[in-house]
Protein backbone atom coordinates (compact mmCIF):
# COMPACT_ATOMS: atom_id res chain seq x y z
CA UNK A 1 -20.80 -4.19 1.00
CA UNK A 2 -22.41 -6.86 3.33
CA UNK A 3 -25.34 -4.61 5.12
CA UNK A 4 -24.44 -6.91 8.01
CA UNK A 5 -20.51 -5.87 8.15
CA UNK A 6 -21.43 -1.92 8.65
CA UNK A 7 -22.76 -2.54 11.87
CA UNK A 8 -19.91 -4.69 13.30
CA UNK A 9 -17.73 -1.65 11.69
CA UNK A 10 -19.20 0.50 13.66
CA UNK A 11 -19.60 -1.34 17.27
CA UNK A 12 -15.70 -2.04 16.55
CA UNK A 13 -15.40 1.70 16.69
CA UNK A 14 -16.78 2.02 19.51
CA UNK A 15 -15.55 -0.58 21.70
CA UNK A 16 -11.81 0.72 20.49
CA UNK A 17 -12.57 4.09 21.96
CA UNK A 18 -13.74 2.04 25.55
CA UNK A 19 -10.31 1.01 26.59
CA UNK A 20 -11.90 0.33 29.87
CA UNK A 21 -13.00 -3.04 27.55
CA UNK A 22 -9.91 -4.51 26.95
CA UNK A 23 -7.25 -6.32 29.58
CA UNK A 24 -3.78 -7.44 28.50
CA UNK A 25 -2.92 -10.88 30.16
CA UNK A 26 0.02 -11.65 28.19
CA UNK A 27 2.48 -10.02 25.39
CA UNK A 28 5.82 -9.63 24.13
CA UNK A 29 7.07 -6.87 22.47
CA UNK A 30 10.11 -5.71 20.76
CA UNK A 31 10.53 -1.96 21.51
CA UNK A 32 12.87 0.30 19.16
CA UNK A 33 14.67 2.47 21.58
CA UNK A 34 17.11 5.70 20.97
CA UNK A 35 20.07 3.06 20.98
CA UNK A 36 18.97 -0.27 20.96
CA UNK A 37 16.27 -2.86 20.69
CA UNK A 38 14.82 -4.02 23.41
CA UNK A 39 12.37 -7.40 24.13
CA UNK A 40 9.75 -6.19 26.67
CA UNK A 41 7.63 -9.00 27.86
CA UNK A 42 4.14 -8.55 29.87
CA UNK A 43 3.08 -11.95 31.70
CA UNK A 44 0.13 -11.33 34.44
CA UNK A 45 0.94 -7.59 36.31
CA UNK A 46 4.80 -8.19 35.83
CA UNK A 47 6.47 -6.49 33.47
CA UNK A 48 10.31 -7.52 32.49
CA UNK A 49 13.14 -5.88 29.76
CA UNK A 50 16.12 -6.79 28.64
CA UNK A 51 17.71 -3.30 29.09
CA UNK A 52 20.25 -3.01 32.02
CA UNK A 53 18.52 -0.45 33.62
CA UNK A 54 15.48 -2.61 34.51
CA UNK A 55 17.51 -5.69 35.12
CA UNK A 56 18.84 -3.45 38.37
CA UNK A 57 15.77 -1.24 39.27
CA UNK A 58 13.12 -3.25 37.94
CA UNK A 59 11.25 -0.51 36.08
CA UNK A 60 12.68 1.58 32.71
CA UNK A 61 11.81 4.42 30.35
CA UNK A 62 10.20 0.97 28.18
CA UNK A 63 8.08 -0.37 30.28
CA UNK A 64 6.62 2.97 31.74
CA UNK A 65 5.93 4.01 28.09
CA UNK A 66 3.91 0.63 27.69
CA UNK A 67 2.20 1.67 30.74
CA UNK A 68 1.09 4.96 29.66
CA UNK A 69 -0.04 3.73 25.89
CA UNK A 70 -1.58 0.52 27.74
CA UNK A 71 -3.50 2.96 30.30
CA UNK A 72 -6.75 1.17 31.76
CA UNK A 73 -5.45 -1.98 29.78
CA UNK A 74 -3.29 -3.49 31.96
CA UNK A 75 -4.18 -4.85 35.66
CA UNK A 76 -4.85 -2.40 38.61
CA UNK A 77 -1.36 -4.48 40.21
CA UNK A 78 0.41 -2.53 37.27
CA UNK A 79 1.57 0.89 38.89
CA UNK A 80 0.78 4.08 36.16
């Protein structure tokens, strides 16, 4: 193995355990939910799904779970 590869292993270790390091801009996702599929999109602080339930109250079970998984990833306009 490339000597030069086992530390850029390692620093990629760490810097996946910093979440702190990371900040989603943009991202589209298709989320597998207990009946349906569902296209949850990210753009900027604003989330949006295709499920009915956010299309009247503007948050759902999908987008709070992205939340929680995303936590210290997203923007501080993002509510937790």
């Amino acid at each position: 193995m490339d000597y030069g590869i086992i530390g850029k292993i390692e620093k990629a270790k760490r810097y996946a355990q910093e979440r702190d390091r990371f900040r989603f801009d943009q991202f589209n996702v298709t989320f597998s939910g207990d009946n349906n599929d569902h296209r949850v999109t990210f753009d900027h602080g604003d989330f949006h799904c295709d499920c009915e339930y956010f299309l009247l109250r503007h948050r759902c079970s999908h987008t709070m779970a992205l939340e929680q998984v995303l936590e210290k990833m997203l923007p501080e306009t993002v509510p937790a």
